[in-house]
N, C-alpha and C. Protein backbone atom coordinates (compact mmCIF):
# COMPACT_ATOMS: atom_id res chain seq x y z
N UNK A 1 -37.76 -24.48 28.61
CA UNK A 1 -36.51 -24.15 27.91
C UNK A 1 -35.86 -22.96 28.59
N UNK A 2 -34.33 -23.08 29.10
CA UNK A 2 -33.80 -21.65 29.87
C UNK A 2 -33.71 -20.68 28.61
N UNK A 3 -33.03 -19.68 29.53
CA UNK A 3 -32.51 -18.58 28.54
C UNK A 3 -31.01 -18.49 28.40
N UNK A 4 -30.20 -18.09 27.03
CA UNK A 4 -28.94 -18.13 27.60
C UNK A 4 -28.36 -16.84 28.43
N UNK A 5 -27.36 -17.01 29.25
CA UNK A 5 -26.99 -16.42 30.00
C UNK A 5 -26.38 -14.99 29.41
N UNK A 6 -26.19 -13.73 29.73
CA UNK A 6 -25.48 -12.23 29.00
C UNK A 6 -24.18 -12.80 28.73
N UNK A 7 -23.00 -12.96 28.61
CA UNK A 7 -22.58 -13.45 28.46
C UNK A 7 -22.14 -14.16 26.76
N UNK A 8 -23.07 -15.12 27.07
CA UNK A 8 -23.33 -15.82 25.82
C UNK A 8 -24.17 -15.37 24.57
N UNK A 9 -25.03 -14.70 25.06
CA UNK A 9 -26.14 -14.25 24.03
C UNK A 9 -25.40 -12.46 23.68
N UNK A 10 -24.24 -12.31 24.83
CA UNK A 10 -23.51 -11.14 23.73
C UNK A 10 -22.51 -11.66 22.41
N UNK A 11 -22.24 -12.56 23.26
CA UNK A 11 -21.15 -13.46 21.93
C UNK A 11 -21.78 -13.98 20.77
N UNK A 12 -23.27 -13.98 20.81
CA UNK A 12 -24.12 -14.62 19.57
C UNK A 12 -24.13 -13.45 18.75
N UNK A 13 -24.15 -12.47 19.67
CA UNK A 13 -24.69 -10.69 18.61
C UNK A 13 -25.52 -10.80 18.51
N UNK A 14 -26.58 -10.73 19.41
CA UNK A 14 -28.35 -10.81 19.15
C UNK A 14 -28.35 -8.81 18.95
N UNK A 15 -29.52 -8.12 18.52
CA UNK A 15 -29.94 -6.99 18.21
C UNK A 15 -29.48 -6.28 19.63
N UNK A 16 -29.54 -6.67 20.59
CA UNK A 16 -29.35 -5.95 21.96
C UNK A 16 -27.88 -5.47 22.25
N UNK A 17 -26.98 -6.35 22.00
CA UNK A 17 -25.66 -6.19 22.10
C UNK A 17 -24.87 -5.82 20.68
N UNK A 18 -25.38 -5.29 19.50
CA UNK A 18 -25.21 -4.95 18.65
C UNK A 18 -24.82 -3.47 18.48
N UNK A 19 -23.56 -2.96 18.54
CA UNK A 19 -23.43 -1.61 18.45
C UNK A 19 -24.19 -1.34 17.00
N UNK A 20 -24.82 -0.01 17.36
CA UNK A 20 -25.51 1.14 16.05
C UNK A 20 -24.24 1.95 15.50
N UNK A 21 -22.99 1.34 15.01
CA UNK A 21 -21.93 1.87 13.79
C UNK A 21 -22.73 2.68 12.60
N UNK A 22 -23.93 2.67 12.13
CA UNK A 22 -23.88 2.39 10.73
C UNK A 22 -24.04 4.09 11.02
N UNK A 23 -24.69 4.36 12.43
CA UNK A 23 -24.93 6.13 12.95
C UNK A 23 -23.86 6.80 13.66
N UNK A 24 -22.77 6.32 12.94
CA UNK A 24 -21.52 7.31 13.51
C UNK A 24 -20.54 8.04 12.20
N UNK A 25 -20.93 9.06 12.33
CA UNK A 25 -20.23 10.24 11.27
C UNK A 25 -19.12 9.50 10.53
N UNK A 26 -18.31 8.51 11.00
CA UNK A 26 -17.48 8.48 10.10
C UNK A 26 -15.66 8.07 10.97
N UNK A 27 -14.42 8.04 10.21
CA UNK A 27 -13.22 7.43 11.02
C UNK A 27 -13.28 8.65 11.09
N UNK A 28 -11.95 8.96 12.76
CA UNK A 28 -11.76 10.18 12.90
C UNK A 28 -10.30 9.88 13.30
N UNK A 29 -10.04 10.30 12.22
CA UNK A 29 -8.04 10.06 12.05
C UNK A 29 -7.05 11.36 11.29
N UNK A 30 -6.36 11.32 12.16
CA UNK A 30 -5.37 12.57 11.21
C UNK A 30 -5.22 12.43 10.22
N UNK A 31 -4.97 13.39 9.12
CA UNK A 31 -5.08 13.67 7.60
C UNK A 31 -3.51 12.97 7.25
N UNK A 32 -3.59 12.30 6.36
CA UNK A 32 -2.56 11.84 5.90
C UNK A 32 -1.34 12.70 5.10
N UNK A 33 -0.41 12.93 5.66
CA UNK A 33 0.33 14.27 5.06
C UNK A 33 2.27 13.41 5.63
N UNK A 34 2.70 14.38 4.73
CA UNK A 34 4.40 13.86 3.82
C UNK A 34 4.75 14.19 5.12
N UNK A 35 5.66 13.47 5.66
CA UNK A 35 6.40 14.02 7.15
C UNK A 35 7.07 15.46 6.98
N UNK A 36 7.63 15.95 5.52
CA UNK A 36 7.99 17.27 5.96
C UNK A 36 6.92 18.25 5.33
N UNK A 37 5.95 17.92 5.69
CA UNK A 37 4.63 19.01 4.43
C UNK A 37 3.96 19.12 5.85
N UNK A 38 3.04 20.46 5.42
CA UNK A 38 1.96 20.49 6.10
C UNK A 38 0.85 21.24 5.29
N UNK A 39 -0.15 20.92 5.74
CA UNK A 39 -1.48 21.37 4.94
C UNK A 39 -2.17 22.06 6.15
N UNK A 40 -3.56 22.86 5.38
CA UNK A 40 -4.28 24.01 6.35
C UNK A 40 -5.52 23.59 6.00
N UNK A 41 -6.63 23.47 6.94
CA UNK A 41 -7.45 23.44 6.55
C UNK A 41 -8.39 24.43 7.37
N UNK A 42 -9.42 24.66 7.39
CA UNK A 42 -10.52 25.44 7.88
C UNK A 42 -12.08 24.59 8.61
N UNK A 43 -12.40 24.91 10.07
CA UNK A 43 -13.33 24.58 10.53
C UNK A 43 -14.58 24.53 9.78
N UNK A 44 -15.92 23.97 9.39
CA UNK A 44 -16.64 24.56 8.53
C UNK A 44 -17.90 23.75 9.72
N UNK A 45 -17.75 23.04 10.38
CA UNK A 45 -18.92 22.45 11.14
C UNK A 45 -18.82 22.00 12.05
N UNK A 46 -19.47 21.96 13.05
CA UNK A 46 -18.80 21.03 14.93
C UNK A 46 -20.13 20.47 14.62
N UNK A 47 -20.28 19.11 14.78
CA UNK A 47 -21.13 17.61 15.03
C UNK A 47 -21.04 17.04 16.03
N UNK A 48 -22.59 16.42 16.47
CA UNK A 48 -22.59 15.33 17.66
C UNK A 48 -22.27 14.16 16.87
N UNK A 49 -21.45 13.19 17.67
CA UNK A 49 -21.51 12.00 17.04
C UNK A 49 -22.08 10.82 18.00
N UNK A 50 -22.72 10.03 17.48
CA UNK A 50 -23.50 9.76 18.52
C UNK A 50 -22.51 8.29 18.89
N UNK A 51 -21.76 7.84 18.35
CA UNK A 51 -21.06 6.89 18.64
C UNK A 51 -20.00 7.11 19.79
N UNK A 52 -19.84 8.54 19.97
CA UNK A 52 -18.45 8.44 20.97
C UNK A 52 -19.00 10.00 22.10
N UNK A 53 -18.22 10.10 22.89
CA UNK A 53 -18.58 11.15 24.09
C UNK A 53 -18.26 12.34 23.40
N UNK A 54 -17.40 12.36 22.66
CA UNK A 54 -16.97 13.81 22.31
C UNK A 54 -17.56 14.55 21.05
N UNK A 55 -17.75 15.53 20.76
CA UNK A 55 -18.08 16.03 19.41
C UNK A 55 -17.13 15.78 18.43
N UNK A 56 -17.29 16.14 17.74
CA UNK A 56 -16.25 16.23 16.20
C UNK A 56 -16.51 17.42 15.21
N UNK A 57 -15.53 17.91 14.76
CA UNK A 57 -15.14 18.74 13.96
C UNK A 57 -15.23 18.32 12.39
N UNK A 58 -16.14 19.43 11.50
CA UNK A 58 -15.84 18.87 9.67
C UNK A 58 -14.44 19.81 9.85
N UNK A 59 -13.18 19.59 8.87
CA UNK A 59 -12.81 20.00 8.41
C UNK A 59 -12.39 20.05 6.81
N UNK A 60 -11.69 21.20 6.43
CA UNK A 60 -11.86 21.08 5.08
C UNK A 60 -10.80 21.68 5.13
N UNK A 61 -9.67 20.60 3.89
CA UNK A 61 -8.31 21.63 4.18
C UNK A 61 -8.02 21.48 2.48
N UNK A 62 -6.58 22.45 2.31
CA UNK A 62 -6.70 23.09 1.47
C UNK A 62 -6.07 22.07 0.37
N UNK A 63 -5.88 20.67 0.20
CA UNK A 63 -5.47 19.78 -0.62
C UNK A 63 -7.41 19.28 -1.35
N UNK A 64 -8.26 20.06 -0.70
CA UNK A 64 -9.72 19.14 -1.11
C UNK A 64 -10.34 17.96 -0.52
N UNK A 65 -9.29 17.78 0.58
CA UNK A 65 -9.91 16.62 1.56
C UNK A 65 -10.76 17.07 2.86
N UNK A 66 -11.78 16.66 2.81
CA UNK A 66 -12.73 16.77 4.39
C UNK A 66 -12.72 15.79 5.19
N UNK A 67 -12.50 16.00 6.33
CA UNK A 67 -12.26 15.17 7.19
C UNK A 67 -13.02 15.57 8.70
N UNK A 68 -13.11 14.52 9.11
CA UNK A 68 -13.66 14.36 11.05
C UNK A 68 -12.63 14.29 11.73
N UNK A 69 -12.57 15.43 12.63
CA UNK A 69 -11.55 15.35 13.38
C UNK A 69 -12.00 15.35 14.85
N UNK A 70 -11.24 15.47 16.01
CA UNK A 70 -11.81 15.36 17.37
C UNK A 70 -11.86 16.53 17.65
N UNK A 71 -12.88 17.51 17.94
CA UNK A 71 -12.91 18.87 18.19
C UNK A 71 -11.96 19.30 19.59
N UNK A 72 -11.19 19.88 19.74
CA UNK A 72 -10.42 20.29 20.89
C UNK A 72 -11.28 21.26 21.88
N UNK A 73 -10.90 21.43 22.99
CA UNK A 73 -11.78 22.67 23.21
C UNK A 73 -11.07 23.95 23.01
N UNK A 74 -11.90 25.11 22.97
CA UNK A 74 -11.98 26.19 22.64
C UNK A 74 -11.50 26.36 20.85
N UNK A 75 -11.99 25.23 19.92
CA UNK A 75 -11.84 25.47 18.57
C UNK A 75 -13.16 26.13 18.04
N UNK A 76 -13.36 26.91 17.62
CA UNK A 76 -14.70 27.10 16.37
C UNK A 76 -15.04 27.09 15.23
N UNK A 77 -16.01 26.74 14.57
CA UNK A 77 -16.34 27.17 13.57
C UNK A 77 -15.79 28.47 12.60
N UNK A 78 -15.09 28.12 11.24
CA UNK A 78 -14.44 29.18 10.70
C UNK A 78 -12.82 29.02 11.17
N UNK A 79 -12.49 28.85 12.04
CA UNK A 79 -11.12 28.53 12.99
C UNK A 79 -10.31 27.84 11.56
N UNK A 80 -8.82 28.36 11.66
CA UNK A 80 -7.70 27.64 11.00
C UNK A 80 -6.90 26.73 12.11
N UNK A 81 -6.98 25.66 11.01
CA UNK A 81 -6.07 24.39 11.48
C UNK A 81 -4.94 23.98 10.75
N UNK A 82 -3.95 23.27 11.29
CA UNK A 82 -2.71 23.41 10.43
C UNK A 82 -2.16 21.78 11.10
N UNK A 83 -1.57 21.09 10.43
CA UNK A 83 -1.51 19.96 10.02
C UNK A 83 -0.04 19.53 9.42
N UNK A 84 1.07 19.04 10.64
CA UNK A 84 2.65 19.08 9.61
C UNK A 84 3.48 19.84 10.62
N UNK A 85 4.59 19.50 10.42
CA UNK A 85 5.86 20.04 10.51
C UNK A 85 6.53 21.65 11.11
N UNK A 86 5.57 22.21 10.35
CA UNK A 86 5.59 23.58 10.85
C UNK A 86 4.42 24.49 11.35
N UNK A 87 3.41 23.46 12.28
CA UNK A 87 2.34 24.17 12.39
C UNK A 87 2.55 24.92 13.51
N UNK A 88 1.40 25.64 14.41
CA UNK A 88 2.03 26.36 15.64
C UNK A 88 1.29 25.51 16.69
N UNK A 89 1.81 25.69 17.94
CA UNK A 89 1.64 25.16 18.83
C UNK A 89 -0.11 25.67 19.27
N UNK A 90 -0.59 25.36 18.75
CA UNK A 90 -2.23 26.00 18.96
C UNK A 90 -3.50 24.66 19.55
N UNK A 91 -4.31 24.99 20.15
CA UNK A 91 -5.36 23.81 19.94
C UNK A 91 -5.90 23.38 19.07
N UNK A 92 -5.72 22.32 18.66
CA UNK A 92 -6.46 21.87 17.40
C UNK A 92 -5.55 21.56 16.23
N UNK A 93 -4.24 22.24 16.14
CA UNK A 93 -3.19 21.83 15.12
C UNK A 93 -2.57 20.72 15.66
N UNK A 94 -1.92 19.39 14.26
CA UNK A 94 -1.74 18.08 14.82
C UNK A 94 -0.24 18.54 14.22
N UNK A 95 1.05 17.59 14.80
CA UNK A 95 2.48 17.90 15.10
C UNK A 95 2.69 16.48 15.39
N UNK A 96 4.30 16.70 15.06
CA UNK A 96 4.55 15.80 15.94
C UNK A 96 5.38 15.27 17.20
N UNK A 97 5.56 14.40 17.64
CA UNK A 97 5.35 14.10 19.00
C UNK A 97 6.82 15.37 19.73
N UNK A 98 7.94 14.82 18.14
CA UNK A 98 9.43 15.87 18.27
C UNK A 98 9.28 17.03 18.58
N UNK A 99 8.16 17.95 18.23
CA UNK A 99 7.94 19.06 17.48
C UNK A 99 7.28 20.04 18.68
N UNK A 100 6.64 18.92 19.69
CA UNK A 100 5.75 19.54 20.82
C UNK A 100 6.44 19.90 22.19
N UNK A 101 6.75 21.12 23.02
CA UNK A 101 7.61 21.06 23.69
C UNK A 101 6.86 20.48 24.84
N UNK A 102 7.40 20.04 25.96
CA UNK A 102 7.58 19.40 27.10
C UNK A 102 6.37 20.23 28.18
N UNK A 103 5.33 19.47 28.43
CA UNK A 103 4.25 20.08 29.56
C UNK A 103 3.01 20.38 28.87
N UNK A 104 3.02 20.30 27.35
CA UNK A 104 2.08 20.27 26.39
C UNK A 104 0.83 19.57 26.77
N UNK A 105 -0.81 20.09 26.76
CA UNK A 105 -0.91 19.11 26.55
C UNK A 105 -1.87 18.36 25.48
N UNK A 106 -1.80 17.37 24.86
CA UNK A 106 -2.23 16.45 23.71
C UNK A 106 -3.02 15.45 23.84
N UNK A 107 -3.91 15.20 22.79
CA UNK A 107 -5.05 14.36 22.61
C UNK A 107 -4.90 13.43 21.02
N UNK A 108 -5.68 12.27 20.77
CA UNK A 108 -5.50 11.68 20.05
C UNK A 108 -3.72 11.42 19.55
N UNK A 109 -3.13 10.76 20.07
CA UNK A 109 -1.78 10.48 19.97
C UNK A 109 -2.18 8.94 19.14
N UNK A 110 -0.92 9.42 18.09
CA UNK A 110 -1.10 7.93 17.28
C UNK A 110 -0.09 6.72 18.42
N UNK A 111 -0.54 5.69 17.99
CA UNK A 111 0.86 4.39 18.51
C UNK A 111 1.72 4.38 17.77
N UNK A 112 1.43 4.19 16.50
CA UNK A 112 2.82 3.86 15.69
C UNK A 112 2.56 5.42 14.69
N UNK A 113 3.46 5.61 13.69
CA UNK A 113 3.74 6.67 13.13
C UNK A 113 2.58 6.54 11.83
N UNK A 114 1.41 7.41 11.34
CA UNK A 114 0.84 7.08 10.50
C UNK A 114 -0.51 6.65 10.99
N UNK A 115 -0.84 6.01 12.09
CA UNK A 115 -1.90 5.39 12.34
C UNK A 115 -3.03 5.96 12.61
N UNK A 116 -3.32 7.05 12.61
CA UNK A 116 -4.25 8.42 12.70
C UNK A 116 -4.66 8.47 14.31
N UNK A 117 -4.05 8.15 15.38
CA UNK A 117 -4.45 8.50 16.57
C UNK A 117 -5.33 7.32 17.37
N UNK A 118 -4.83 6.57 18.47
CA UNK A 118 -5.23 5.89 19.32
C UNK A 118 -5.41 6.16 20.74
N UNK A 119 -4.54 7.17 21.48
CA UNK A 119 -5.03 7.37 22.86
C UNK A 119 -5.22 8.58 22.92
N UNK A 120 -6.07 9.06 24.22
CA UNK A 120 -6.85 9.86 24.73
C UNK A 120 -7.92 10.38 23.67
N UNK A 121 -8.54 9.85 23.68
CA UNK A 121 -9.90 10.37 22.68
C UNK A 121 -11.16 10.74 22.84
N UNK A 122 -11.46 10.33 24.27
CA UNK A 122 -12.47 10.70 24.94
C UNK A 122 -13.02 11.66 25.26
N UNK A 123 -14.23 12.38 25.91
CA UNK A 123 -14.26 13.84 25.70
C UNK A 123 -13.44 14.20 27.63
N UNK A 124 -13.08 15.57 27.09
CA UNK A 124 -12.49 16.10 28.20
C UNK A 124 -11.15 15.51 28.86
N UNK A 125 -10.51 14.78 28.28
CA UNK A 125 -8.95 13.80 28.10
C UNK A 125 -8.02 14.54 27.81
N UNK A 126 -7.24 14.42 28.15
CA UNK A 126 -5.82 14.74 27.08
C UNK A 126 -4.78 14.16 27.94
N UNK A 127 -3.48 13.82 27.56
CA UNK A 127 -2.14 13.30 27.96
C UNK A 127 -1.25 14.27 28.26
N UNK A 128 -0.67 14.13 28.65
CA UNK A 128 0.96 14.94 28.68
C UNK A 128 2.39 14.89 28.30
N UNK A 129 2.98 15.28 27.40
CA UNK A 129 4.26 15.02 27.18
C UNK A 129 5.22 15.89 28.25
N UNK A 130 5.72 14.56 28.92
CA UNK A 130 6.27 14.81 29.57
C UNK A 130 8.34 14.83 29.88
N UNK A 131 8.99 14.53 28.12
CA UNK A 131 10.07 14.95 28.37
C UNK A 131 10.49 13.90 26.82
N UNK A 132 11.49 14.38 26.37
CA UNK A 132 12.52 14.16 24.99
C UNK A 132 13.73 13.50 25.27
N UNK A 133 13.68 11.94 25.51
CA UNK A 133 15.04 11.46 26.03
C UNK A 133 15.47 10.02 24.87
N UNK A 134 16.75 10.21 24.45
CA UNK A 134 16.52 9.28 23.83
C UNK A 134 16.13 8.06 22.79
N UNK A 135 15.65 9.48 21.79
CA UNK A 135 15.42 8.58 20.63
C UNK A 135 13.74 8.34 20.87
N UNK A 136 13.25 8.56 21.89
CA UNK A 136 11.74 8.48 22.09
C UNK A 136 10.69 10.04 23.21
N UNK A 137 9.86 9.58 23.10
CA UNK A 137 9.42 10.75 23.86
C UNK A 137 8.02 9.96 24.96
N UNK A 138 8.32 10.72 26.06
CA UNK A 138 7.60 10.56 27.04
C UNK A 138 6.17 10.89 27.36
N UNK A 139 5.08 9.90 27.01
CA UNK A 139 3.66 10.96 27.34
C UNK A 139 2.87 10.14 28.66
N UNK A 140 2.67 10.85 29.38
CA UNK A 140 1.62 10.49 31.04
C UNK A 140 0.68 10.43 30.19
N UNK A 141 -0.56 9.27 30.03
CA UNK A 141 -2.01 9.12 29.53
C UNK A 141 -2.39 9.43 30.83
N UNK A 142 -3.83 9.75 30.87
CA UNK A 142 -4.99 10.62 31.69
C UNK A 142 -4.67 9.04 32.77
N UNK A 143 -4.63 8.13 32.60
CA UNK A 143 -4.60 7.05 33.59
C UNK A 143 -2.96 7.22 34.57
N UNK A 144 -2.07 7.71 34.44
CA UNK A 144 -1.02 8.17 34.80
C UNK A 144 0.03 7.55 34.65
N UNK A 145 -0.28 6.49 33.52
CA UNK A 145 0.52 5.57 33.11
C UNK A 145 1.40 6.18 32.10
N UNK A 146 2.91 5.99 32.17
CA UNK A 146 4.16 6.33 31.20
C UNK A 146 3.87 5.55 30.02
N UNK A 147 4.02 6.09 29.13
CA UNK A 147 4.27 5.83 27.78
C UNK A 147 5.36 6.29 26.46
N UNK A 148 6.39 5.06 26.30
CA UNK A 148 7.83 5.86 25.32
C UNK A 148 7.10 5.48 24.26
N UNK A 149 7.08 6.66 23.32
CA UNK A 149 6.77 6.44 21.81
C UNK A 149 7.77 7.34 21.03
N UNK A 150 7.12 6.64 19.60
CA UNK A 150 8.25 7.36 18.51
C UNK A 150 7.97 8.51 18.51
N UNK A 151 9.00 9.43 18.12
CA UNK A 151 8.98 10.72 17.83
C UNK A 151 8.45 11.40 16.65
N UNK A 152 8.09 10.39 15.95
CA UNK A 152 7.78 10.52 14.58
C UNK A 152 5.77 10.75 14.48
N UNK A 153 5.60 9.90 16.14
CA UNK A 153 4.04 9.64 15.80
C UNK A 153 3.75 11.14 15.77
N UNK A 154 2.12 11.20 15.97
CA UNK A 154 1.80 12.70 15.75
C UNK A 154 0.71 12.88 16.83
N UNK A 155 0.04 14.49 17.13
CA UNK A 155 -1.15 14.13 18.12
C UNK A 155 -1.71 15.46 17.96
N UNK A 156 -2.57 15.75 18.39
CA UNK A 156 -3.39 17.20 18.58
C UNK A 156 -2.98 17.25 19.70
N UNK A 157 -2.71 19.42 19.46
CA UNK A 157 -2.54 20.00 20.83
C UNK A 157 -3.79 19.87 21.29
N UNK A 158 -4.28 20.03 22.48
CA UNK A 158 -5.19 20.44 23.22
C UNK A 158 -5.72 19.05 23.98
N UNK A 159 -7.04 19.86 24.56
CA UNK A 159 -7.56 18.65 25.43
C UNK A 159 -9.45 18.85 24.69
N UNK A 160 -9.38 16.98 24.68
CA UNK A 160 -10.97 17.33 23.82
C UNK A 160 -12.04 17.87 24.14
N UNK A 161 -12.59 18.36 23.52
CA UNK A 161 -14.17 18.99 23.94
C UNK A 161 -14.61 18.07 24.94
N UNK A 162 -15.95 18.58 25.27
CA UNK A 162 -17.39 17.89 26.07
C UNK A 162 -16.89 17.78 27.61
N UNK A 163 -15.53 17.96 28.16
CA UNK A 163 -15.68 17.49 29.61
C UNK A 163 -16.37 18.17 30.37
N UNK A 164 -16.62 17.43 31.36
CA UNK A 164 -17.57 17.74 32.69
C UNK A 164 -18.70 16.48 31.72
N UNK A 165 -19.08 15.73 31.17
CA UNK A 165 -20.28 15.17 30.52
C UNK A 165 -20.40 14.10 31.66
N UNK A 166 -19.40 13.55 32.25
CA UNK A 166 -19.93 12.63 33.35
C UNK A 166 -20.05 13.30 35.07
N UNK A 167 -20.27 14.65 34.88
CA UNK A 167 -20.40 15.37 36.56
C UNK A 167 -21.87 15.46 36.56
N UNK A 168 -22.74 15.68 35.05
CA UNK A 168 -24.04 15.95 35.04
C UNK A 168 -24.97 14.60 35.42
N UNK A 169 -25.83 14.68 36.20
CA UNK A 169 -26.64 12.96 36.78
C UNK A 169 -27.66 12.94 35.45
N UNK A 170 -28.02 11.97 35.27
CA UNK A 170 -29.15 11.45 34.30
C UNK A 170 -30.17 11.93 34.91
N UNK A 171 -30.65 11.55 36.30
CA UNK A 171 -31.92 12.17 36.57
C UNK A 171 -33.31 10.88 36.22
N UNK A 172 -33.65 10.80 34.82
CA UNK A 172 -34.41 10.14 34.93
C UNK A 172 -33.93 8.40 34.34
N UNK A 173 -34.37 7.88 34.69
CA UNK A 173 -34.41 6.69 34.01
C UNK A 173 -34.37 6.17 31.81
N UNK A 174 -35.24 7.09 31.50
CA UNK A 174 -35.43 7.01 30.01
C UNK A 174 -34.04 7.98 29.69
N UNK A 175 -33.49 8.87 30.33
CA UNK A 175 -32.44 9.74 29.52
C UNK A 175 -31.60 8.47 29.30
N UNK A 176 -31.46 7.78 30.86
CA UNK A 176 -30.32 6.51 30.42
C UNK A 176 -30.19 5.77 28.98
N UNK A 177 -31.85 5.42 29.55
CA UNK A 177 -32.18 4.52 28.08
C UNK A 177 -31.35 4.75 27.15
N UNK A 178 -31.81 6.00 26.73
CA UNK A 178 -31.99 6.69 24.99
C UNK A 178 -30.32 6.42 24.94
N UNK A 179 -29.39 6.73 25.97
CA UNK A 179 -28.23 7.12 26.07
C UNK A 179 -27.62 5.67 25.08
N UNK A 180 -27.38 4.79 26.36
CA UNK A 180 -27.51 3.11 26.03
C UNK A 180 -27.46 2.62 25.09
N UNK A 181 -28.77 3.32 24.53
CA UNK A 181 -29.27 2.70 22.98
C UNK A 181 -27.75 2.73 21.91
N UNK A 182 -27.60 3.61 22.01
CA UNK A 182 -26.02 4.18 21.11
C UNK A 182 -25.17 3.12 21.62
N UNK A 183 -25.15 2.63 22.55
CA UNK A 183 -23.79 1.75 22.78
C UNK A 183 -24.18 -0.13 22.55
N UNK A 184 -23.33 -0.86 22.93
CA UNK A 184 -23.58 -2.23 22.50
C UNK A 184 -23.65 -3.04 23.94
N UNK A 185 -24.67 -2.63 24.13
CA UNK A 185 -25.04 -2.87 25.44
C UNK A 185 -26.41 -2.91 26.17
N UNK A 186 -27.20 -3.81 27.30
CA UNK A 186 -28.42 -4.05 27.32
C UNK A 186 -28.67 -3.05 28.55
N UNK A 187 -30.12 -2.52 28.16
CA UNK A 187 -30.37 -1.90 29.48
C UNK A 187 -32.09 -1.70 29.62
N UNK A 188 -32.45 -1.98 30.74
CA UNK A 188 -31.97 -2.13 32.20
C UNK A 188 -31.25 -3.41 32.43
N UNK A 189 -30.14 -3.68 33.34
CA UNK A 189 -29.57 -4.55 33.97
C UNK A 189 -29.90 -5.21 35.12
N UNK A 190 -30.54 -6.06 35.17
CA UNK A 190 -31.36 -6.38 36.51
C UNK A 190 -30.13 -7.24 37.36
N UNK A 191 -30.12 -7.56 38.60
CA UNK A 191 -29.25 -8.11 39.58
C UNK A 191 -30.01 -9.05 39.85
N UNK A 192 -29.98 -10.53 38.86
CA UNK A 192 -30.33 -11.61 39.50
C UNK A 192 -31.12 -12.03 38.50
């Protein structure tokens, strides 16, 4: 009897190709807030998450909601965050796209207005807004690809924690492993 091919036996969802979701902290989406409001909240914890490259941030802001956010770099523990319309141009405060001047640069950018953030999310990422023309606004993603979006969407200043995580070598074989394990994916990969 053969075996089925990778391929196929990822499309079945056998245990191997099964992402481990159930061990990831949680969604990590901007706080839902009135387009002309803004809320504050306060750092209270930085977390590994083992689902994604970057760390994450607890926050706790001042409506009683806690939330996971994408830790920026140079944010800490205790650190104020601000959220809306009139926040300041700081790392780690989310704005929006209108609001951010030109050479900025930003992480977790929503697509549509509301959607809590879809590009650059990775650790050590961020985009660039690169100009206000038009009824839309201009952001370079880390791939150097143009992107017009609404002015309305929103994004964190800064650029995310953890980079440099892919300059460091594994070294041994089992660090891979363990690594792997977290993702939905088989390893070792043999050639043939």
């Amino acid at each position: 009897m053969g075996k089925r091919i990778i391929s196929q036996n990822r499309g079945r969802g056998s245990p191997n190709y099964r992402a481990p979701s159930h061990k990831a902290k949680g969604s990590i989406k901007h706080p839902k807030t009135d387009q002309n409001d803004t809320i504050y909240g306060k750092v209270t914890s930085l977390k590994h998450d083992s689902s994604r490259s970057a760390p994450v941030a607890r926050v706790l802001f001042d409506n009683g909601e806690e939330r996971f956010i994408l830790a920026p770099e140079g944010i800490s523990v205790g650190e104020k965050i601000a959220c809306g319309i009139s926040a300041d141009i700081k790392p780690g405060n989310v704005l929006n796209l209108s609001e951010i001047p030109e050479g900025a640069p930003v992480c977790n950018i929503e697509s549509n207005p509301g959607d809590g953030g879809k590009f650059a999310r990775s650790s050590g990422v961020s985009a660039t807004l690169i100009a206000h023309e038009r009824g839309r606004v201009v952001i370079q993603m880390p791939s150097g690809e143009l992107k017009w979006l609404n002015p309305k969407c929103r994004a964190t200043i800064g650029i995310v924690a953890g980079g440099g995580r892919v300059d460091k070598p594994f070294l041994k074989a089992g660090k891979k492993y363990h690594k792997l394990k977290t993702r939905a994916t088989k390893y070792p990969r043999v050639s043939g």
